[in-house]
PDB file of N, CA and C in Angstrom:
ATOM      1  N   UNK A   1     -46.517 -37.199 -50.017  1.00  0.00           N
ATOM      2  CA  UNK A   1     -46.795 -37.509 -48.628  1.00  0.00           C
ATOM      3  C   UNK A   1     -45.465 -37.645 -47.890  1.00  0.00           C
ATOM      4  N   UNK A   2     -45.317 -37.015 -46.718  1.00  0.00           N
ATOM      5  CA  UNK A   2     -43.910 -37.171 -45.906  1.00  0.00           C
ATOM      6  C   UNK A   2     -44.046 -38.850 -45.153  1.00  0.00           C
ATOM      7  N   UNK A   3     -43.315 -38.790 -44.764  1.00  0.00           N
ATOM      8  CA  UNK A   3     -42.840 -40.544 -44.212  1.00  0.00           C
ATOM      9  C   UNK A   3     -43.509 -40.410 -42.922  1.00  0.00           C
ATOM     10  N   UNK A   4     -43.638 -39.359 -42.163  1.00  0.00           N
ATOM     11  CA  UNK A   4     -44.854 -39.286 -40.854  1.00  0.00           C
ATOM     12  C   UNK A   4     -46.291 -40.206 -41.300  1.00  0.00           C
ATOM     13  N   UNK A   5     -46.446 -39.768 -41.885  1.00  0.00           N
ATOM     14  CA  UNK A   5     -47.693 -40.717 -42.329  1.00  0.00           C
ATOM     15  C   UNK A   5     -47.452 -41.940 -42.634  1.00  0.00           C
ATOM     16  N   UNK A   6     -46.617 -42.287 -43.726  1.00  0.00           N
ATOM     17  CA  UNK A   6     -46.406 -43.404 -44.032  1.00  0.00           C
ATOM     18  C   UNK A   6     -45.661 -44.283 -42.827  1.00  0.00           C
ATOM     19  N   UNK A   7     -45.277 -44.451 -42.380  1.00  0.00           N
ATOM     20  CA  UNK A   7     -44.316 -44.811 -41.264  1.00  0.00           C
ATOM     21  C   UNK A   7     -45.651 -45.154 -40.082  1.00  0.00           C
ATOM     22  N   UNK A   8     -46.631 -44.420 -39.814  1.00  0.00           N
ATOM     23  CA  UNK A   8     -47.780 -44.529 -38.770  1.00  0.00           C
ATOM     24  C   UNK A   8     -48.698 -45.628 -39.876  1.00  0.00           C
ATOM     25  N   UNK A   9     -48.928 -45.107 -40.874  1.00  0.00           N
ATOM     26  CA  UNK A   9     -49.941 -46.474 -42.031  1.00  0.00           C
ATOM     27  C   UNK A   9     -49.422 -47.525 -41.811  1.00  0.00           C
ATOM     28  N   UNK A  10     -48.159 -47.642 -42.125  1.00  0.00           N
ATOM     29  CA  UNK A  10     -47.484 -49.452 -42.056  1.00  0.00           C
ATOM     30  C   UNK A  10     -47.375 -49.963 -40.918  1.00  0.00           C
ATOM     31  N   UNK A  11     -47.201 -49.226 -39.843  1.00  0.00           N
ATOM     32  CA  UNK A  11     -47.260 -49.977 -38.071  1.00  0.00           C
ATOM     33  C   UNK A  11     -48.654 -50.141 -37.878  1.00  0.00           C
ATOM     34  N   UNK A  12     -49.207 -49.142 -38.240  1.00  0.00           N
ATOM     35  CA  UNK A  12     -50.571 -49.415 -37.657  1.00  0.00           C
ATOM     36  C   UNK A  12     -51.544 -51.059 -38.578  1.00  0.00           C
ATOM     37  N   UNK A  13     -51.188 -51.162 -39.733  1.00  0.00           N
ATOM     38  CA  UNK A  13     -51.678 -51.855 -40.123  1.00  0.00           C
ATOM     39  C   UNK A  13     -50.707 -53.172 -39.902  1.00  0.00           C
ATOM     40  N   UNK A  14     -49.730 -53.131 -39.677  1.00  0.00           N
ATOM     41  CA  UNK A  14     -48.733 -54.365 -39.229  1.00  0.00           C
ATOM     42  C   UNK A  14     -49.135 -54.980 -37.597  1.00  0.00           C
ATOM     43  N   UNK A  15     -49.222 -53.828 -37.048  1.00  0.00           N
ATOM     44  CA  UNK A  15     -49.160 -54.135 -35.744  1.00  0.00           C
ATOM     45  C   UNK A  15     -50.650 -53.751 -34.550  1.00  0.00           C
ATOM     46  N   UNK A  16     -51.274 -53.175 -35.321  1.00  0.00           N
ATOM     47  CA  UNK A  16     -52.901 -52.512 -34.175  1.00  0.00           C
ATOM     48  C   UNK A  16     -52.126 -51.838 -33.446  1.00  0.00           C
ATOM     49  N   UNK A  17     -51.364 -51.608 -32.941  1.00  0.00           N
ATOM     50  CA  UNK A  17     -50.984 -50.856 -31.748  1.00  0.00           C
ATOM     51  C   UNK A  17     -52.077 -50.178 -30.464  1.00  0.00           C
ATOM     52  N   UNK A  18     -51.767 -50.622 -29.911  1.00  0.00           N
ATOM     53  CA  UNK A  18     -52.508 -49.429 -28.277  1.00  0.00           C
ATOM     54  C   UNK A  18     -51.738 -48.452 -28.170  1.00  0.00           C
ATOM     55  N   UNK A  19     -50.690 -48.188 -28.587  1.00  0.00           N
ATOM     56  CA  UNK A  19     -49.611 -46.612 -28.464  1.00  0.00           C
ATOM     57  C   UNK A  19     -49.039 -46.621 -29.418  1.00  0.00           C
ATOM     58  N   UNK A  20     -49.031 -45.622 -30.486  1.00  0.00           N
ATOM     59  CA  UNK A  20     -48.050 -45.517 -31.437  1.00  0.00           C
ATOM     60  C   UNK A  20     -46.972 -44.120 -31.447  1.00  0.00           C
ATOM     61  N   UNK A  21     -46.361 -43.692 -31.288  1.00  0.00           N
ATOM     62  CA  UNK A  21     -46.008 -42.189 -31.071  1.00  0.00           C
ATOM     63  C   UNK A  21     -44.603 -42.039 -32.735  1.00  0.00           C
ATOM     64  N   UNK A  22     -44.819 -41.405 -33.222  1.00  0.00           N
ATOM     65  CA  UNK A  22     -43.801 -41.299 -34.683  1.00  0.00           C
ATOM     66  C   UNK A  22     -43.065 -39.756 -34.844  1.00  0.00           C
ATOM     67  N   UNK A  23     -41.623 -39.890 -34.098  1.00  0.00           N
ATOM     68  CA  UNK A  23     -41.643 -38.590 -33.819  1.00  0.00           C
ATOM     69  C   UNK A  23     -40.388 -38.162 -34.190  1.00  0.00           C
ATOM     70  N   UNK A  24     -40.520 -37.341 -35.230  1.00  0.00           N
ATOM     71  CA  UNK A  24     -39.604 -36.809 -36.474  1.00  0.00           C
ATOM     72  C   UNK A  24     -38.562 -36.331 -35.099  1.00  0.00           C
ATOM     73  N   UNK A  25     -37.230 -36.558 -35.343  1.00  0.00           N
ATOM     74  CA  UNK A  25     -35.973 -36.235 -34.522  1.00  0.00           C
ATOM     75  C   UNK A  25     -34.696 -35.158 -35.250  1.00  0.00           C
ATOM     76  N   UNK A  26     -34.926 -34.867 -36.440  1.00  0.00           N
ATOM     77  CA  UNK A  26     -34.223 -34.494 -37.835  1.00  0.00           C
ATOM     78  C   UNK A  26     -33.649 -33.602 -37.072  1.00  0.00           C
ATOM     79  N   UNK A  27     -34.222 -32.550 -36.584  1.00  0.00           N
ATOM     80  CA  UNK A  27     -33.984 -31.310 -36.477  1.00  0.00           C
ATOM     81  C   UNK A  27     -32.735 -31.286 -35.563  1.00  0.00           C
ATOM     82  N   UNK A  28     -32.826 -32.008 -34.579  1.00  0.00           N
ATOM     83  CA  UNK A  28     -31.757 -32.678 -33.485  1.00  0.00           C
ATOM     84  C   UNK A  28     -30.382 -32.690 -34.156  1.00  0.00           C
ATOM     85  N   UNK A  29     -30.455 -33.300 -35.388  1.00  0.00           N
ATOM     86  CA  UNK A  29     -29.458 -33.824 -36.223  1.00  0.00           C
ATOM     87  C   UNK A  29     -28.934 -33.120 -37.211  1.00  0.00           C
ATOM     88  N   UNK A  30     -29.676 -31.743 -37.356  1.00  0.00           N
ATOM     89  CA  UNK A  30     -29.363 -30.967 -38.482  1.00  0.00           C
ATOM     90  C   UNK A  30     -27.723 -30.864 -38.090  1.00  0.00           C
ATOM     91  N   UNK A  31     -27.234 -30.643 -40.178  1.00  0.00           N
ATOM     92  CA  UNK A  31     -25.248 -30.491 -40.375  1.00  0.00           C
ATOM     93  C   UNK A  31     -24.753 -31.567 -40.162  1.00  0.00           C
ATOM     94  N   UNK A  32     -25.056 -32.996 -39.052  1.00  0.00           N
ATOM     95  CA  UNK A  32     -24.411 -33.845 -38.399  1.00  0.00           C
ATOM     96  C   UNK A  32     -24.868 -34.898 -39.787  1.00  0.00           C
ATOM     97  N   UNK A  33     -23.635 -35.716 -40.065  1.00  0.00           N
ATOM     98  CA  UNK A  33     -23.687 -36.811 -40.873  1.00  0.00           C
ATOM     99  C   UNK A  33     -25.163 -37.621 -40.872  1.00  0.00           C
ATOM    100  N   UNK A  34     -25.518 -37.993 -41.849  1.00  0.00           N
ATOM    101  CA  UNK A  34     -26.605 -38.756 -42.268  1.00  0.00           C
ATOM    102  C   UNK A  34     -27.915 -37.386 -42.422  1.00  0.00           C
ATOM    103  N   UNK A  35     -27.697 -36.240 -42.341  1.00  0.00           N
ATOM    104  CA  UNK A  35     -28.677 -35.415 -42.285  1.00  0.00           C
ATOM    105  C   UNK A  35     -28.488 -35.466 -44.044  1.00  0.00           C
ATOM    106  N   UNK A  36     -29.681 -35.284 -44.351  1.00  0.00           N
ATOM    107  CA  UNK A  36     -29.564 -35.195 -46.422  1.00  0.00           C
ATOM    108  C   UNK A  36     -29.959 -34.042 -46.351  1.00  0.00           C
ATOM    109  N   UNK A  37     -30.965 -33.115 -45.479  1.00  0.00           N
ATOM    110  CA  UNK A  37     -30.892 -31.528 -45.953  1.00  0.00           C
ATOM    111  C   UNK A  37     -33.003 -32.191 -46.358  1.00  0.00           C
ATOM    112  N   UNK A  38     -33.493 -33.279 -46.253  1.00  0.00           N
ATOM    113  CA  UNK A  38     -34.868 -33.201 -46.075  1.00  0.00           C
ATOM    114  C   UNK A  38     -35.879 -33.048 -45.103  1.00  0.00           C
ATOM    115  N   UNK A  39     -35.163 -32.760 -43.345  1.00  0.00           N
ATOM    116  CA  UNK A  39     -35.791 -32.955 -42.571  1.00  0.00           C
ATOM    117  C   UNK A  39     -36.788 -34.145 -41.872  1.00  0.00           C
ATOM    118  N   UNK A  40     -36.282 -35.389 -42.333  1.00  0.00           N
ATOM    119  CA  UNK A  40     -36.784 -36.591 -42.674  1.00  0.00           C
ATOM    120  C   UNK A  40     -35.898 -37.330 -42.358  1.00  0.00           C
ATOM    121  N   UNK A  41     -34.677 -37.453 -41.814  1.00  0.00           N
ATOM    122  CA  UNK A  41     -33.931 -38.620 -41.804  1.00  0.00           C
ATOM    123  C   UNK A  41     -33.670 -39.040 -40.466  1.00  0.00           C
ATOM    124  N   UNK A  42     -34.337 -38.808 -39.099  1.00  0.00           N
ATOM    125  CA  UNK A  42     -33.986 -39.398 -38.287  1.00  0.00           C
ATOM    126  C   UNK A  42     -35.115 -38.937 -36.787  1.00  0.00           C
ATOM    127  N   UNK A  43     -35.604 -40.777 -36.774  1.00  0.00           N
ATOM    128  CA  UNK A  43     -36.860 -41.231 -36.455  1.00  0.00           C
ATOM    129  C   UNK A  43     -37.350 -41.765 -35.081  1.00  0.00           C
ATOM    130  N   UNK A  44     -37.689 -41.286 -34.054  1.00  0.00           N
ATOM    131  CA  UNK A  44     -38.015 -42.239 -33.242  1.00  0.00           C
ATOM    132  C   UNK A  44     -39.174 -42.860 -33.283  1.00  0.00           C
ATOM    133  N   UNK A  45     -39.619 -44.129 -32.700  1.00  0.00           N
ATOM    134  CA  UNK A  45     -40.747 -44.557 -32.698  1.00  0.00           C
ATOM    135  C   UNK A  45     -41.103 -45.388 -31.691  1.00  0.00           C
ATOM    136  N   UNK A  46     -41.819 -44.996 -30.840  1.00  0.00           N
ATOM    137  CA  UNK A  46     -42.643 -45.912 -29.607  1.00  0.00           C
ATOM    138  C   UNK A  46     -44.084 -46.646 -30.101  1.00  0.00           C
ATOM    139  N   UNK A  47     -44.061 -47.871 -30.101  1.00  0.00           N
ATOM    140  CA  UNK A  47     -44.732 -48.883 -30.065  1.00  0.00           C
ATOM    141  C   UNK A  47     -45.135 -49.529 -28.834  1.00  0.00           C
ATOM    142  N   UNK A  48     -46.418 -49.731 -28.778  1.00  0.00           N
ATOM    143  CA  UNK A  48     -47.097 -50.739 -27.858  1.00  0.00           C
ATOM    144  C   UNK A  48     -47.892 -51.432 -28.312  1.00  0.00           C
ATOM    145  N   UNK A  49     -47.680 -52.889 -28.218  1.00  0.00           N
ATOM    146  CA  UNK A  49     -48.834 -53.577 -28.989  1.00  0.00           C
ATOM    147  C   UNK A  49     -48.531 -55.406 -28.984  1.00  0.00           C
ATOM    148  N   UNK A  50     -50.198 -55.753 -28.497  1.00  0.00           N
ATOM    149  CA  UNK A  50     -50.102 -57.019 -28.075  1.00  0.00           C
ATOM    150  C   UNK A  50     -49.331 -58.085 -29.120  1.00  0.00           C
ATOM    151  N   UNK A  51     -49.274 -57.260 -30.166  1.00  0.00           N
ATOM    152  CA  UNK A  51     -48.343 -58.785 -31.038  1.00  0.00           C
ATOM    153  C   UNK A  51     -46.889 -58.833 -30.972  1.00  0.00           C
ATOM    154  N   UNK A  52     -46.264 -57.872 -29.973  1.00  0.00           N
ATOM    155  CA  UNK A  52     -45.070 -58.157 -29.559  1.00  0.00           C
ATOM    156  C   UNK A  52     -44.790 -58.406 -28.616  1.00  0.00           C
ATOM    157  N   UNK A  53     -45.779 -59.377 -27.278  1.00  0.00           N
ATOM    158  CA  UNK A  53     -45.887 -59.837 -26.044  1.00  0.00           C
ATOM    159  C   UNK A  53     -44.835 -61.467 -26.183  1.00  0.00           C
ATOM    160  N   UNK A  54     -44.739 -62.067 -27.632  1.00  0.00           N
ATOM    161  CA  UNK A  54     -44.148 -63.222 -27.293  1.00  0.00           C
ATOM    162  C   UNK A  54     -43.079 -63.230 -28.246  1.00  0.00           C
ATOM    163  N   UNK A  55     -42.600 -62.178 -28.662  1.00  0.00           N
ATOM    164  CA  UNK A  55     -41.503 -61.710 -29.422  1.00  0.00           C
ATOM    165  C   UNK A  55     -40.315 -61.534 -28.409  1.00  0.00           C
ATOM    166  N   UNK A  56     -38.784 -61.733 -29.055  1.00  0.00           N
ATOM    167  CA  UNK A  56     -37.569 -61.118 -28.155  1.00  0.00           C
ATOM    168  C   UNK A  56     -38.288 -59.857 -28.902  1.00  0.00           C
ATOM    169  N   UNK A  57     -36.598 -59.252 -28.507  1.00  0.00           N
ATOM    170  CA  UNK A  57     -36.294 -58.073 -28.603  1.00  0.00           C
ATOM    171  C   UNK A  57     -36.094 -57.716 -30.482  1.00  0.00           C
ATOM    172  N   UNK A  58     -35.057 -58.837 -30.492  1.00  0.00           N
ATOM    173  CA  UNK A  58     -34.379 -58.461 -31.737  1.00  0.00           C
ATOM    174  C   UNK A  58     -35.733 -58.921 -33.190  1.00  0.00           C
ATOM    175  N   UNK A  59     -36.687 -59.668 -32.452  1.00  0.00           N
ATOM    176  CA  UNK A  59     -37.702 -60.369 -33.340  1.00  0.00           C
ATOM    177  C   UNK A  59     -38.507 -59.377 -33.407  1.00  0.00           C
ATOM    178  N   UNK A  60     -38.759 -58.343 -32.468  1.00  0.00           N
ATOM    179  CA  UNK A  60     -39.784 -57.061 -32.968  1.00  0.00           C
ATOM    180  C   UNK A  60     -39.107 -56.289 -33.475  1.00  0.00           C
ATOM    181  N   UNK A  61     -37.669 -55.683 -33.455  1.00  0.00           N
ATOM    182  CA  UNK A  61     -37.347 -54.625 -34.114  1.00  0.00           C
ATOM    183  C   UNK A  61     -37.209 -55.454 -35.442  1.00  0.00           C
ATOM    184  N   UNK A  62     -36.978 -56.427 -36.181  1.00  0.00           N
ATOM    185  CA  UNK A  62     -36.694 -57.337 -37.657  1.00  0.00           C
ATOM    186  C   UNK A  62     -38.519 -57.122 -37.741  1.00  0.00           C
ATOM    187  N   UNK A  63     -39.212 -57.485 -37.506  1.00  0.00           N
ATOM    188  CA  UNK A  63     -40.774 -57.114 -37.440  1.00  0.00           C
ATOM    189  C   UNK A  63     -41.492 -55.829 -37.673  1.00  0.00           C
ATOM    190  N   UNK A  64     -40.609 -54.839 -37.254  1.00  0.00           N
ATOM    191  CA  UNK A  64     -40.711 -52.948 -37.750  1.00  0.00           C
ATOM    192  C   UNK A  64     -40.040 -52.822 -38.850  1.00  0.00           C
ATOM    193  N   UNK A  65     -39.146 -53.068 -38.797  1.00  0.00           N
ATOM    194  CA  UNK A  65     -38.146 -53.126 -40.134  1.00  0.00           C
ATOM    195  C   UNK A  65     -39.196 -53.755 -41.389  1.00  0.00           C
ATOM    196  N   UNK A  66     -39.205 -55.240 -41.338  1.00  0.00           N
ATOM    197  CA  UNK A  66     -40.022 -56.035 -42.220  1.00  0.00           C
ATOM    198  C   UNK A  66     -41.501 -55.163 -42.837  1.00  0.00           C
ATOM    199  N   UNK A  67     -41.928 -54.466 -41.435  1.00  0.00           N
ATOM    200  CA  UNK A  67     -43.298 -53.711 -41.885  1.00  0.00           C
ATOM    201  C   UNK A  67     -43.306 -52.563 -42.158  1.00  0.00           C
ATOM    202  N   UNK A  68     -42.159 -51.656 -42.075  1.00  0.00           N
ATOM    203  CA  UNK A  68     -41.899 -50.462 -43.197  1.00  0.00           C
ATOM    204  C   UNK A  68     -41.390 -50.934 -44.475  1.00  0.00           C
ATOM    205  N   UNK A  69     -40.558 -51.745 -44.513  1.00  0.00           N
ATOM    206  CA  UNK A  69     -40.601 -52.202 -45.901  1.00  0.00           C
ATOM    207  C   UNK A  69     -38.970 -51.256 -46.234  1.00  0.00           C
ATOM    208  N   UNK A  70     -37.939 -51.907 -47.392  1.00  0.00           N
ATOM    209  CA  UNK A  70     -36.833 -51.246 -47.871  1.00  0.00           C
ATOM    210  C   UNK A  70     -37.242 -49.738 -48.855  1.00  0.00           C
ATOM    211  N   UNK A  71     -38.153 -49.453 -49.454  1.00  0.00           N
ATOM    212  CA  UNK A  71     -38.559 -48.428 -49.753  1.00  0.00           C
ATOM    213  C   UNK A  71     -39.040 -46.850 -48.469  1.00  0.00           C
ATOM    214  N   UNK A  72     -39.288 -47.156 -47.617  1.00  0.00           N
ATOM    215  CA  UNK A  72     -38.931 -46.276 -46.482  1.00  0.00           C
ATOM    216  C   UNK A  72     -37.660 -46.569 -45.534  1.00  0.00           C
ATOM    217  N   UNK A  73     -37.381 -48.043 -45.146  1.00  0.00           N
ATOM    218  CA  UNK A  73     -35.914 -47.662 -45.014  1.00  0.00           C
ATOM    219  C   UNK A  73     -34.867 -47.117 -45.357  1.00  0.00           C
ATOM    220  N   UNK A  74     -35.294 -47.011 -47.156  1.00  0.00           N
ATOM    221  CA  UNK A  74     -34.035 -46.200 -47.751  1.00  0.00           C
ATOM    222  C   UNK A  74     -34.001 -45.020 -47.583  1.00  0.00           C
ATOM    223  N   UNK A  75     -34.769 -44.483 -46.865  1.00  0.00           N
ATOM    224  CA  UNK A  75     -35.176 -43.175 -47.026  1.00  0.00           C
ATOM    225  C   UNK A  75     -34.758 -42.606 -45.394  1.00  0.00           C
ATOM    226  N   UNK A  76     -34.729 -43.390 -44.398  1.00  0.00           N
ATOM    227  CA  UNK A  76     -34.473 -42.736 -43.300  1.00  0.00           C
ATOM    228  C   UNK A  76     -32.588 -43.144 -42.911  1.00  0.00           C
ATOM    229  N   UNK A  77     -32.010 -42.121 -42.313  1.00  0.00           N
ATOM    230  CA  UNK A  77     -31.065 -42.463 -41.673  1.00  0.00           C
ATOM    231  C   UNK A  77     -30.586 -43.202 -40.146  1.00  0.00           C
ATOM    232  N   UNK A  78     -31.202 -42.845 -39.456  1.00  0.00           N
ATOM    233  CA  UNK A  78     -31.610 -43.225 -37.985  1.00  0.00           C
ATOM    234  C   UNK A  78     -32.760 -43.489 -37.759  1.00  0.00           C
ATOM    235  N   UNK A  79     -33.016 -44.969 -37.120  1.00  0.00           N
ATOM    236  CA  UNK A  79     -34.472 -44.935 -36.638  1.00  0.00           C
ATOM    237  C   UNK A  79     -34.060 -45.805 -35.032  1.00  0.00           C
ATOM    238  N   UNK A  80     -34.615 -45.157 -34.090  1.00  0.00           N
ATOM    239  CA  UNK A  80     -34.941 -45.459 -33.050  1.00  0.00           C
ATOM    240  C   UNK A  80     -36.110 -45.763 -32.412  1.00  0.00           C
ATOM    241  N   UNK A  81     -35.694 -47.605 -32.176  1.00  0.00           N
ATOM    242  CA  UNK A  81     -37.216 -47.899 -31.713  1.00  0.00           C
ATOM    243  C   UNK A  81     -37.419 -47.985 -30.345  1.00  0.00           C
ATOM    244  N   UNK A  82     -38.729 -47.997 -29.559  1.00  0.00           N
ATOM    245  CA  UNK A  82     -39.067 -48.396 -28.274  1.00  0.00           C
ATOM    246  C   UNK A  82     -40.201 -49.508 -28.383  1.00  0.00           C
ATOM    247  N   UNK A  83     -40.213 -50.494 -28.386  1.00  0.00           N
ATOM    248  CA  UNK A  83     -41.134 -51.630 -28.494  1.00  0.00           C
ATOM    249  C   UNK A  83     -41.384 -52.049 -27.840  1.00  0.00           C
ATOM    250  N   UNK A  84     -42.692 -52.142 -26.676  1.00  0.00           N
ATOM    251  CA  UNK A  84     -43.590 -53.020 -25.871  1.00  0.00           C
ATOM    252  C   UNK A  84     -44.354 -53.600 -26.009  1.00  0.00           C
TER     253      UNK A  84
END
């Protein structure tokens, strides 16, 4: 299974979301450092979702992090979040 999926399973079940958008950026990055040559290493992700209404900033992105878990972090190089 590619990390598109997995990456949408763990937010969605972390967070319900009303908007989730998971949108592979790799290609952007191809040759440029942190590229490994899997097409997989660099991530944006837009989030919307009521359980980050009484969160800062830095408490929802530690909260995305926490809910992908170090087994898909190890795996991406860049991840860019948008959290509402």
């Amino acid at each position: 299974m590619g990390l598109e999926p997995q990456i949408r399973q763990k937010l969605e079940e972390a967070f319900a979301p009303t908007r989730l958008e998971v949108i592979n950026e790799s290609h952007l990055h191809a040759g440029h450092a942190g590229d490994d040559g899997s097409g997989e290493s660099h991530w944006r992700v837009v989030i919307e979702a009521p359980a980050f209404s009484d969160m800062s900033r830095i408490a929802r992105h530690r909260a995305v992090h926490a809910a992908l878990g170090p087994d898909i972090l190890a795996r991406i190089h860049a991840l860019a979040l948008d959290l509402r």
